[in-house]
PDB file of N, CA and C in Angstrom:
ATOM      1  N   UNK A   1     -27.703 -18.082  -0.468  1.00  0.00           N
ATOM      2  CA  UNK A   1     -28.473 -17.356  -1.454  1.00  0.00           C
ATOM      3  C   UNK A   1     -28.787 -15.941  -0.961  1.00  0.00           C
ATOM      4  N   UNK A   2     -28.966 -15.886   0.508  1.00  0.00           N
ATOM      5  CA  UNK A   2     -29.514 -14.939   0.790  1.00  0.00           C
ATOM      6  C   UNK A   2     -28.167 -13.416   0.988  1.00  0.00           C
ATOM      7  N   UNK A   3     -27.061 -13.854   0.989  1.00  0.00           N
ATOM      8  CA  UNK A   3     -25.612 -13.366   0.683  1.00  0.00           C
ATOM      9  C   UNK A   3     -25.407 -12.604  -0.374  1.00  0.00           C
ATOM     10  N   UNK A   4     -25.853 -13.374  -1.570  1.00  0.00           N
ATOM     11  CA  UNK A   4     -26.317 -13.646  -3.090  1.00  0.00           C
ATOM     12  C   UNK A   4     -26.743 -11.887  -3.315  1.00  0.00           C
ATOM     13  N   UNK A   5     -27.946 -12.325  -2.687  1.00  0.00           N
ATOM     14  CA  UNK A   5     -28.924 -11.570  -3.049  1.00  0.00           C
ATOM     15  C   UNK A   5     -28.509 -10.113  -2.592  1.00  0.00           C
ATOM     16  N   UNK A   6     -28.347  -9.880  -1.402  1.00  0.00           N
ATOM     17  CA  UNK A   6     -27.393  -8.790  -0.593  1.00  0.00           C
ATOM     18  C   UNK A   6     -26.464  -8.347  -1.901  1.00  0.00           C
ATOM     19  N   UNK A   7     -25.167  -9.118  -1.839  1.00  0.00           N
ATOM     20  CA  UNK A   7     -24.165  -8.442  -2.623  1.00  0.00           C
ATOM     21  C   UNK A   7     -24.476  -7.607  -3.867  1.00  0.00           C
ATOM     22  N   UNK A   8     -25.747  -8.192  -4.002  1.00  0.00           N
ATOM     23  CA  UNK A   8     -25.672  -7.893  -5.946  1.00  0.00           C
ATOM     24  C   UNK A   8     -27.137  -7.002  -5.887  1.00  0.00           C
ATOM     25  N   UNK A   9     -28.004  -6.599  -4.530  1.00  0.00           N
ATOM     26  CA  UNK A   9     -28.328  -4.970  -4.380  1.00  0.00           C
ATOM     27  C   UNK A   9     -27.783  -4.352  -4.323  1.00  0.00           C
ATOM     28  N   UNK A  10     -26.460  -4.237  -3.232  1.00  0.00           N
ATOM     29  CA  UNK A  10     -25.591  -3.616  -2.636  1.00  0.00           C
ATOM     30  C   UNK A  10     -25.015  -2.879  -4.235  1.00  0.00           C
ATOM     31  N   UNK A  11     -24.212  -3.793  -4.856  1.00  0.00           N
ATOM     32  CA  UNK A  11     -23.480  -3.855  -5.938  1.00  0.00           C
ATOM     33  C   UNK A  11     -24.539  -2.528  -7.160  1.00  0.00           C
ATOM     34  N   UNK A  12     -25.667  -2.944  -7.476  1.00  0.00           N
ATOM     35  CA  UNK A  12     -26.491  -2.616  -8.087  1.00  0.00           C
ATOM     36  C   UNK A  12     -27.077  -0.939  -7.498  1.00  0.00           C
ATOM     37  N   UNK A  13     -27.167  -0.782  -6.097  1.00  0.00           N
ATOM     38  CA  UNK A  13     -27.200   0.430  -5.195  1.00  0.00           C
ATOM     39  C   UNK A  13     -26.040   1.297  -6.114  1.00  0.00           C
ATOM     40  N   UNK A  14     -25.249   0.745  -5.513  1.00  0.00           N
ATOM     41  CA  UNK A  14     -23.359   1.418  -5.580  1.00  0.00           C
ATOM     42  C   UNK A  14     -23.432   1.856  -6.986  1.00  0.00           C
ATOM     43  N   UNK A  15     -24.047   1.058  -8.249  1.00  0.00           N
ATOM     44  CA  UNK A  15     -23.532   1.199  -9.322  1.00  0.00           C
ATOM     45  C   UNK A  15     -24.713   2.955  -9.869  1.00  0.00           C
ATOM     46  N   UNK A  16     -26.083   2.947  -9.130  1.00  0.00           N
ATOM     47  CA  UNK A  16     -27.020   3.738  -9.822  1.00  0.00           C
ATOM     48  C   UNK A  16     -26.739   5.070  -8.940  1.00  0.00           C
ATOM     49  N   UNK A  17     -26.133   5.006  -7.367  1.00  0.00           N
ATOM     50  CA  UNK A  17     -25.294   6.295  -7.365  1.00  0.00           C
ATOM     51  C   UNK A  17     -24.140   6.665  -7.676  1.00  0.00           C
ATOM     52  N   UNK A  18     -23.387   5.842  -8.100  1.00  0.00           N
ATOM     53  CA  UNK A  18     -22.149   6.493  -8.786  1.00  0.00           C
ATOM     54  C   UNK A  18     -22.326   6.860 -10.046  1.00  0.00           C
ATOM     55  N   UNK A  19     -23.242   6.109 -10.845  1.00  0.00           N
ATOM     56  CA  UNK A  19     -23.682   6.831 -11.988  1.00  0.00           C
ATOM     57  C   UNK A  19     -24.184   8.443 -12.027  1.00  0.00           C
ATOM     58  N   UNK A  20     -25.131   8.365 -10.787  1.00  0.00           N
ATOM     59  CA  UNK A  20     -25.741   9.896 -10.739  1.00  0.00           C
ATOM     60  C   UNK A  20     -24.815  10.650  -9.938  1.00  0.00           C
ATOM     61  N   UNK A  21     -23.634  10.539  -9.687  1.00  0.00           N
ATOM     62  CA  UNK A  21     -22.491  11.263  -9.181  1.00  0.00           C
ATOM     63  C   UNK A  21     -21.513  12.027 -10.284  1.00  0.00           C
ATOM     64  N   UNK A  22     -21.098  10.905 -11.068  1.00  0.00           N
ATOM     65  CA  UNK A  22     -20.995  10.827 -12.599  1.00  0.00           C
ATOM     66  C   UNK A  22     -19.581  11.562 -12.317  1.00  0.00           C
ATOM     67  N   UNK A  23     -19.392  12.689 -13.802  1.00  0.00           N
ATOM     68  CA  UNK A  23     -17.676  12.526 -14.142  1.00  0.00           C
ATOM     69  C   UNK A  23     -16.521  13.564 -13.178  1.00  0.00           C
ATOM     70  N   UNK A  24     -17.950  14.723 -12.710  1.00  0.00           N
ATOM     71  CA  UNK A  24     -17.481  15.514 -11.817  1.00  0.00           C
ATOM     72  C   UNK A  24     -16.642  15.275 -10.284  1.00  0.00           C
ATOM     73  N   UNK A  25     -18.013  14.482 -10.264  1.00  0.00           N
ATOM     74  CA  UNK A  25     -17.540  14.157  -8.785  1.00  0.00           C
ATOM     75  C   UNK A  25     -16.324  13.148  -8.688  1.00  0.00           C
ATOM     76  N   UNK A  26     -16.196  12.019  -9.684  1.00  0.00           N
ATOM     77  CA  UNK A  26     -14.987  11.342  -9.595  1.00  0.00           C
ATOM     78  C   UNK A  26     -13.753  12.396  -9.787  1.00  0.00           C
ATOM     79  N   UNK A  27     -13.683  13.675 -10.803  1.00  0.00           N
ATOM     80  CA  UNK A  27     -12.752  13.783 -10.357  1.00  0.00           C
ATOM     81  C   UNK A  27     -12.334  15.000  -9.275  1.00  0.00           C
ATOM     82  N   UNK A  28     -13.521  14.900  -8.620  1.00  0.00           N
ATOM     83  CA  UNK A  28     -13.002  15.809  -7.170  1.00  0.00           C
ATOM     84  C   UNK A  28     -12.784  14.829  -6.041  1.00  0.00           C
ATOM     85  N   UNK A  29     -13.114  13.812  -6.037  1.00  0.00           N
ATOM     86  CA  UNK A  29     -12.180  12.858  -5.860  1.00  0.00           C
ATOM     87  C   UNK A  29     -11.072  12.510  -5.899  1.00  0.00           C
ATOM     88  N   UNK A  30     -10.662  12.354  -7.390  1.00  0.00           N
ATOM     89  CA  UNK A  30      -9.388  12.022  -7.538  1.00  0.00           C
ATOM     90  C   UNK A  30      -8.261  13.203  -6.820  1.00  0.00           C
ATOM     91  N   UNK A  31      -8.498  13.971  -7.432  1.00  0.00           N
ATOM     92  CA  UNK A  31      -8.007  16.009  -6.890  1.00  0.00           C
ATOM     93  C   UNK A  31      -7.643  15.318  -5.615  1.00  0.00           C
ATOM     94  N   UNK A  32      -8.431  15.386  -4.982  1.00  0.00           N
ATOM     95  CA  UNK A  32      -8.379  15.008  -3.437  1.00  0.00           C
ATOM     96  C   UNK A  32      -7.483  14.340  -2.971  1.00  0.00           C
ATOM     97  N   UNK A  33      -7.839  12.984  -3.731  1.00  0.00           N
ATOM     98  CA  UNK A  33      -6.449  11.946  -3.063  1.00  0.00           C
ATOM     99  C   UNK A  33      -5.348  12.350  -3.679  1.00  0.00           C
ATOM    100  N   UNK A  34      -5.089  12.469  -4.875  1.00  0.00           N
ATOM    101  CA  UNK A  34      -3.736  13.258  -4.970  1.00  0.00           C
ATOM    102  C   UNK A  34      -3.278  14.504  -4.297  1.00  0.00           C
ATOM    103  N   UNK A  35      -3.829  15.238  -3.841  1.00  0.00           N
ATOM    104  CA  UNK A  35      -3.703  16.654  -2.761  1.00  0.00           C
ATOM    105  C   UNK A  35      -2.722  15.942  -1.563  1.00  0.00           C
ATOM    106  N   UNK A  36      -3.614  14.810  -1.271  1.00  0.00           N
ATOM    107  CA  UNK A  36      -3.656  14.269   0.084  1.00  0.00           C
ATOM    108  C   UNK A  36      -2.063  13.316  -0.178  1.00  0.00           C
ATOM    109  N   UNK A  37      -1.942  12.709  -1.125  1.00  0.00           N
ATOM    110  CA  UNK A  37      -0.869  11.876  -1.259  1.00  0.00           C
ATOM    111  C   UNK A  37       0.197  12.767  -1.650  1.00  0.00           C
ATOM    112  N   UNK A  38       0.089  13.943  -2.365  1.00  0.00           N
ATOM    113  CA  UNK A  38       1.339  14.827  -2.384  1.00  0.00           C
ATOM    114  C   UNK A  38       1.541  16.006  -0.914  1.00  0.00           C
ATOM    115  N   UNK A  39       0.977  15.654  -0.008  1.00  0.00           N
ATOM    116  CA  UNK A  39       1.530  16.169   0.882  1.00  0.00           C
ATOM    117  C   UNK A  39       2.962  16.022   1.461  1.00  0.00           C
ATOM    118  N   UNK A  40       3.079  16.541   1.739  1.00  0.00           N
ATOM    119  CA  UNK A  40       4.676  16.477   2.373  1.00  0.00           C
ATOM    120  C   UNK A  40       4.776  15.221   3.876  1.00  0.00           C
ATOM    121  N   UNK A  41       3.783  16.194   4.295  1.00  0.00           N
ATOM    122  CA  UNK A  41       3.495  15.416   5.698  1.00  0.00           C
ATOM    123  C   UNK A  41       2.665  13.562   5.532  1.00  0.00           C
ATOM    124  N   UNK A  42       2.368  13.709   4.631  1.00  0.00           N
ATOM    125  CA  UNK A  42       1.916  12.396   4.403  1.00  0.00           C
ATOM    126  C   UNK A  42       2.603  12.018   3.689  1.00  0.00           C
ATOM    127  N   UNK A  43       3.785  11.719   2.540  1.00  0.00           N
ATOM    128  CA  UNK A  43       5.029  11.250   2.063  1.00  0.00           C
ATOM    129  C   UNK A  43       6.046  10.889   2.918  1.00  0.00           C
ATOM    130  N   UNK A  44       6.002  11.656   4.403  1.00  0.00           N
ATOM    131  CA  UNK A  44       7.775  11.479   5.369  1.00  0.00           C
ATOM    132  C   UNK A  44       6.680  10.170   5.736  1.00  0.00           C
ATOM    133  N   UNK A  45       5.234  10.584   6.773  1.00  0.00           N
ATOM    134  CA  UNK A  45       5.046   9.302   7.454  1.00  0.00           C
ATOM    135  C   UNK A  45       4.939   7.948   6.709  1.00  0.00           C
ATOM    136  N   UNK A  46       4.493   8.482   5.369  1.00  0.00           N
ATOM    137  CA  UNK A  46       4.737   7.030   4.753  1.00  0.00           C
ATOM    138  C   UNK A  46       5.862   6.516   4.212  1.00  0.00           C
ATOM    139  N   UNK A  47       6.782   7.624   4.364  1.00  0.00           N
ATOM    140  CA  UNK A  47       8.089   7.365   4.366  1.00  0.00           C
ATOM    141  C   UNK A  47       9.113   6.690   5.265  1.00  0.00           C
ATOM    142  N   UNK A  48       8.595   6.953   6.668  1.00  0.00           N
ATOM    143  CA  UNK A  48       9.397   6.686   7.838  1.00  0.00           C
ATOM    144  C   UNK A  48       8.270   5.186   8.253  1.00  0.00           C
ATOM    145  N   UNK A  49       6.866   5.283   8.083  1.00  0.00           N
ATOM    146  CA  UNK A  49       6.776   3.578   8.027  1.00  0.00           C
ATOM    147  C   UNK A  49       6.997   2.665   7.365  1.00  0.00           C
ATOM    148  N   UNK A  50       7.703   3.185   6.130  1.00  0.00           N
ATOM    149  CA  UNK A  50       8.476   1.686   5.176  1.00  0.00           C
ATOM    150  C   UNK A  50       9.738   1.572   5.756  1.00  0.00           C
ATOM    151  N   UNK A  51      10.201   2.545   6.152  1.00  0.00           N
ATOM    152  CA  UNK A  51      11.667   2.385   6.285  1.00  0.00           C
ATOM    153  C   UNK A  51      11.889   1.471   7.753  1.00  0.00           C
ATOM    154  N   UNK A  52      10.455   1.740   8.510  1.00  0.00           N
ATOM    155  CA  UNK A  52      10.347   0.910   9.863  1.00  0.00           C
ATOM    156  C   UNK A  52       9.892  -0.801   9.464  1.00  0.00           C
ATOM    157  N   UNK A  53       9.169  -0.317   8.809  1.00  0.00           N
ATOM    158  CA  UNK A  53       8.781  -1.889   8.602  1.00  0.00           C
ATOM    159  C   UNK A  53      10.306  -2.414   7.668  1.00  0.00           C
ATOM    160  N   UNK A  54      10.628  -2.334   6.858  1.00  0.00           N
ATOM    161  CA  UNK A  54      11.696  -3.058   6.573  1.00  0.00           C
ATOM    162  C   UNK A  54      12.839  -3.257   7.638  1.00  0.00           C
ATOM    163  N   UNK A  55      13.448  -2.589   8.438  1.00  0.00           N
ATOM    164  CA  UNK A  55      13.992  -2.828   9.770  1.00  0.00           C
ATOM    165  C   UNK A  55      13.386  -3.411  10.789  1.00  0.00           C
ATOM    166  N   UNK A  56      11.757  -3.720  10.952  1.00  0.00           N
ATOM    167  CA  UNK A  56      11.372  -4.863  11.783  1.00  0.00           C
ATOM    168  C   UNK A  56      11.689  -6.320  11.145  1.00  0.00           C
ATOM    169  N   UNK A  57      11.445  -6.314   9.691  1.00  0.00           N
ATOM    170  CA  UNK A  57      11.282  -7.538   8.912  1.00  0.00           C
ATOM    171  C   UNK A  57      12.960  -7.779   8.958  1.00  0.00           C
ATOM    172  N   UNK A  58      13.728  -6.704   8.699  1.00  0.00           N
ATOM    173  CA  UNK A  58      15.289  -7.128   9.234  1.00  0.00           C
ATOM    174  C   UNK A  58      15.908  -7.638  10.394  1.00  0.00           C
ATOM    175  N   UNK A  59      14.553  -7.159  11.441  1.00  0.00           N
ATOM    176  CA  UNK A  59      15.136  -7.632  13.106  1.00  0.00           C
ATOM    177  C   UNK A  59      14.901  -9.271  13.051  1.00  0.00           C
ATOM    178  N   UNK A  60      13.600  -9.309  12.591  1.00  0.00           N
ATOM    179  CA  UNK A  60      12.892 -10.703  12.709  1.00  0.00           C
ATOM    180  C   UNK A  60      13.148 -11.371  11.695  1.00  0.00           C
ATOM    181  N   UNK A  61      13.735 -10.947  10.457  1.00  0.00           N
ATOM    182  CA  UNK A  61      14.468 -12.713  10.060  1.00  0.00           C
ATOM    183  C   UNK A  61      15.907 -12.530  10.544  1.00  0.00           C
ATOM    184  N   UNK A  62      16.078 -11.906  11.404  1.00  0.00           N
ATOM    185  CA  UNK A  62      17.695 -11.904  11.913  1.00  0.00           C
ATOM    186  C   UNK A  62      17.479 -13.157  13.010  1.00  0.00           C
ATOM    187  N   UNK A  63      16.618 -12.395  13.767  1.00  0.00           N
ATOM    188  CA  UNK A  63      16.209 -13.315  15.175  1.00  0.00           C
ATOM    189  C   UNK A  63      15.531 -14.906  14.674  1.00  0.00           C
ATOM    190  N   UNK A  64      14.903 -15.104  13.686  1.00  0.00           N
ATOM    191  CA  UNK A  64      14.417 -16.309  13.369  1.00  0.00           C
ATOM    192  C   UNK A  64      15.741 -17.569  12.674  1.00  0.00           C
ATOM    193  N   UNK A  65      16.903 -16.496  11.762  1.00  0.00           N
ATOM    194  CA  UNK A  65      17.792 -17.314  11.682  1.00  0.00           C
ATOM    195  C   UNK A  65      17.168 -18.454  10.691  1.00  0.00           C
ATOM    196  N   UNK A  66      17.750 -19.850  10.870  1.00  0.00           N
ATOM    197  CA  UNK A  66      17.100 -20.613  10.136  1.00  0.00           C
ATOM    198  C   UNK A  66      16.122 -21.769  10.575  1.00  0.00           C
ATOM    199  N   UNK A  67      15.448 -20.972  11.287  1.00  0.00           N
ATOM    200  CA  UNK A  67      14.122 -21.352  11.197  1.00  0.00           C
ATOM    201  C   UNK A  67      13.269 -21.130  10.333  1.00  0.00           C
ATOM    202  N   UNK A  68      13.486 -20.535   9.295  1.00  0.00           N
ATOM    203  CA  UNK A  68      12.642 -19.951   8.603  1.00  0.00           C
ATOM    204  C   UNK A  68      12.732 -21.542   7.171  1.00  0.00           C
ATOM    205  N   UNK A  69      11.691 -21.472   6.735  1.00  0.00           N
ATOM    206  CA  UNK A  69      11.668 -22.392   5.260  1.00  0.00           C
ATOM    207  C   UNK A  69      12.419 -22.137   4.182  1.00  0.00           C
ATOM    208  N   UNK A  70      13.323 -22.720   3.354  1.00  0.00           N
ATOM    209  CA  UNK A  70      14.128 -22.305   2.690  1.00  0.00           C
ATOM    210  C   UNK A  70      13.839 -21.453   1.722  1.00  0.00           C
ATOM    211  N   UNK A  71      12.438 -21.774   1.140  1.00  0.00           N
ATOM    212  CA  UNK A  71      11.959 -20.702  -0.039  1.00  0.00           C
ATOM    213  C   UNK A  71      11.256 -19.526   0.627  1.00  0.00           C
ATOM    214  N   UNK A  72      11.310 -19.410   1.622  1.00  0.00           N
ATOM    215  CA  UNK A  72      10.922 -18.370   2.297  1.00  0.00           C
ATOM    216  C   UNK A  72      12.281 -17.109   2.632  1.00  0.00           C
ATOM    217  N   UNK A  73      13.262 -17.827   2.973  1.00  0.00           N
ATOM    218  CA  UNK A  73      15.033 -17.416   3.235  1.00  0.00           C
ATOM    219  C   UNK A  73      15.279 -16.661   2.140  1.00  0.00           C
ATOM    220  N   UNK A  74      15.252 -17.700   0.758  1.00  0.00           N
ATOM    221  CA  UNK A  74      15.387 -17.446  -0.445  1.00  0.00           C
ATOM    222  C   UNK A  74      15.023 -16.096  -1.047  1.00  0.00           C
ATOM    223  N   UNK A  75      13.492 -16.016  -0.816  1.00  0.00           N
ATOM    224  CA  UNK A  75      13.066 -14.875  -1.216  1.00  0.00           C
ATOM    225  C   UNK A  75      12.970 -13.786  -0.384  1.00  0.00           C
ATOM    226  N   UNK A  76      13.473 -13.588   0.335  1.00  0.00           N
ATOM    227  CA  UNK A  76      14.396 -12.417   1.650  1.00  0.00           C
ATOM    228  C   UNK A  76      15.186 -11.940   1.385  1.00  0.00           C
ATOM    229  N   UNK A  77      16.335 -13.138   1.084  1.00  0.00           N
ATOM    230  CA  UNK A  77      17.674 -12.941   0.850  1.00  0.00           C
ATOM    231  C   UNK A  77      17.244 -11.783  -0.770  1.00  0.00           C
ATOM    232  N   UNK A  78      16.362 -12.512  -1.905  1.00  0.00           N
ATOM    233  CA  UNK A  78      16.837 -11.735  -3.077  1.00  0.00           C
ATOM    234  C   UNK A  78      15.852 -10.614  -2.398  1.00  0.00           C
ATOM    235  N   UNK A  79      15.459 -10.300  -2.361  1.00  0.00           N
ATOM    236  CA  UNK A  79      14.318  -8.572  -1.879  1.00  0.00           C
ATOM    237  C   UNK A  79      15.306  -7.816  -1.297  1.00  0.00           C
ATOM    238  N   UNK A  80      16.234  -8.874  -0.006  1.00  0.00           N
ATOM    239  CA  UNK A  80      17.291  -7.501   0.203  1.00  0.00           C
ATOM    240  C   UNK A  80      18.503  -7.324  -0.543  1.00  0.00           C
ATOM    241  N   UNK A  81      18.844  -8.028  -1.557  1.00  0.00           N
ATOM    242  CA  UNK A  81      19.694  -7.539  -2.548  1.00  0.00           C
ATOM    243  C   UNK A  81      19.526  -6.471  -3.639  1.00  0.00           C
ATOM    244  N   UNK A  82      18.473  -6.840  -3.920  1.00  0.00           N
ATOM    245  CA  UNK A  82      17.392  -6.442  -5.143  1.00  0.00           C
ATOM    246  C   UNK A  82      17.344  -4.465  -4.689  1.00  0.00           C
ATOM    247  N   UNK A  83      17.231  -4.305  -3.014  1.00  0.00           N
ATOM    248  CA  UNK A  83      16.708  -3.333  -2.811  1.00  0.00           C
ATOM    249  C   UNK A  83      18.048  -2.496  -1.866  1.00  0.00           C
ATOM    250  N   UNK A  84      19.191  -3.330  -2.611  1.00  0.00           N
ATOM    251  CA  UNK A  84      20.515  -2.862  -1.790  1.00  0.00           C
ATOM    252  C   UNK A  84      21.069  -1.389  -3.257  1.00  0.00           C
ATOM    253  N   UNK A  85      21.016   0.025  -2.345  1.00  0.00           N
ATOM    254  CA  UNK A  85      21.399   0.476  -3.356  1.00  0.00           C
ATOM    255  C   UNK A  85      20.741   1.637  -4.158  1.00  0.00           C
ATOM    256  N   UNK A  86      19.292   0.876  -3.988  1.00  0.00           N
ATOM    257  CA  UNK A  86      18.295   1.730  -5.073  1.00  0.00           C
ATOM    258  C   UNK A  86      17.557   2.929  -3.934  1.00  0.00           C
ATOM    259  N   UNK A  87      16.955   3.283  -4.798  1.00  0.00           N
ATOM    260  CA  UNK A  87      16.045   4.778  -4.229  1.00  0.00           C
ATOM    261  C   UNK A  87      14.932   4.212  -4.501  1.00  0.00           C
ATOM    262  N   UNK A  88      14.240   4.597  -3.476  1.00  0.00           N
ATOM    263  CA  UNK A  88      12.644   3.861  -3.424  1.00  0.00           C
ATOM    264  C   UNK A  88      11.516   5.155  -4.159  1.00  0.00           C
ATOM    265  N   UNK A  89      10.228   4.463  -3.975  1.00  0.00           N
ATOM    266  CA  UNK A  89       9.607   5.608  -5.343  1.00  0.00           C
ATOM    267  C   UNK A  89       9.020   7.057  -4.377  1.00  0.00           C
ATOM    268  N   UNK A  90       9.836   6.777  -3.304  1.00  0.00           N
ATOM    269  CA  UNK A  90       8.948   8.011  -2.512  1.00  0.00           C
ATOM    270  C   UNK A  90       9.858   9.388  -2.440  1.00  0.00           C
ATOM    271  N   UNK A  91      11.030   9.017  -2.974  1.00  0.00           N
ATOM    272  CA  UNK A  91      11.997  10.484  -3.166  1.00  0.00           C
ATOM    273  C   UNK A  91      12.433  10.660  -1.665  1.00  0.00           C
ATOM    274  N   UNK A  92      12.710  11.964  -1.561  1.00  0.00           N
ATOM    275  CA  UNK A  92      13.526  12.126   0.170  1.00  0.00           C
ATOM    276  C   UNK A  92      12.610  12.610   1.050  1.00  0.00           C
ATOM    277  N   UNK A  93      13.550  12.477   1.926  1.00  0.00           N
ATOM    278  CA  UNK A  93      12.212  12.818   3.436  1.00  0.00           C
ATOM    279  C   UNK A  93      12.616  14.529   3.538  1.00  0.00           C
ATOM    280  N   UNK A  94      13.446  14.966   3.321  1.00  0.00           N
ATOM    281  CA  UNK A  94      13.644  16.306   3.544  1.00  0.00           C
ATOM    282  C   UNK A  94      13.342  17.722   2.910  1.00  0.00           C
ATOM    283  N   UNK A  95      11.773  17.113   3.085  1.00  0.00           N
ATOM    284  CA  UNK A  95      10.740  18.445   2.190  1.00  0.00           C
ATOM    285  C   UNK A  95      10.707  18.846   3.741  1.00  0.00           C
TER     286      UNK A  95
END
């Protein structure tokens, strides 16, 4: 109860300053994170950590082989077909 009670000040806090923050400030906010997400420099690194993480997840179901659960295989196998080919939504690294 006492969890309860927490969440739903907390909740109730959050809700009477964002109200008095109101339409401005959300969108200098928003401004912001889009500034921040159209950077260049923040598009390659989040560019060059998908492209890493999908080549770890390629090392390690290489190395696991079939150990892995079949509906687990399954849905590997179609993600890397699915993604054989296409252009991903982040455009090129060579800004």
């Amino acid at each position: 109860m006492r969890y309860r009670l927490t969440f739903i000040t907390g909740a109730a806090v959050g809700y009477v300053l964002g109200a008095r923050a109101g339409r401005e400030r959300y969108e200098e906010l928003r401004k912001g994170a889009l500034r921040i997400a159209q950077n260049p420099a923040v598009r390659n690194t989040a560019e060059t950590a998908a492209v890493n993480g999908r080549a770890l997840l390629s090392r390690t179901v290489a190395r696991a082989g079939d150990k892995l659960p079949g509906g687990l295989a399954d849905r590997v196998r179609s993600l890397r077909e699915r993604g054989q080919g296409s252009e991903d939504d982040w455009g090129t690294s060579n800004t």
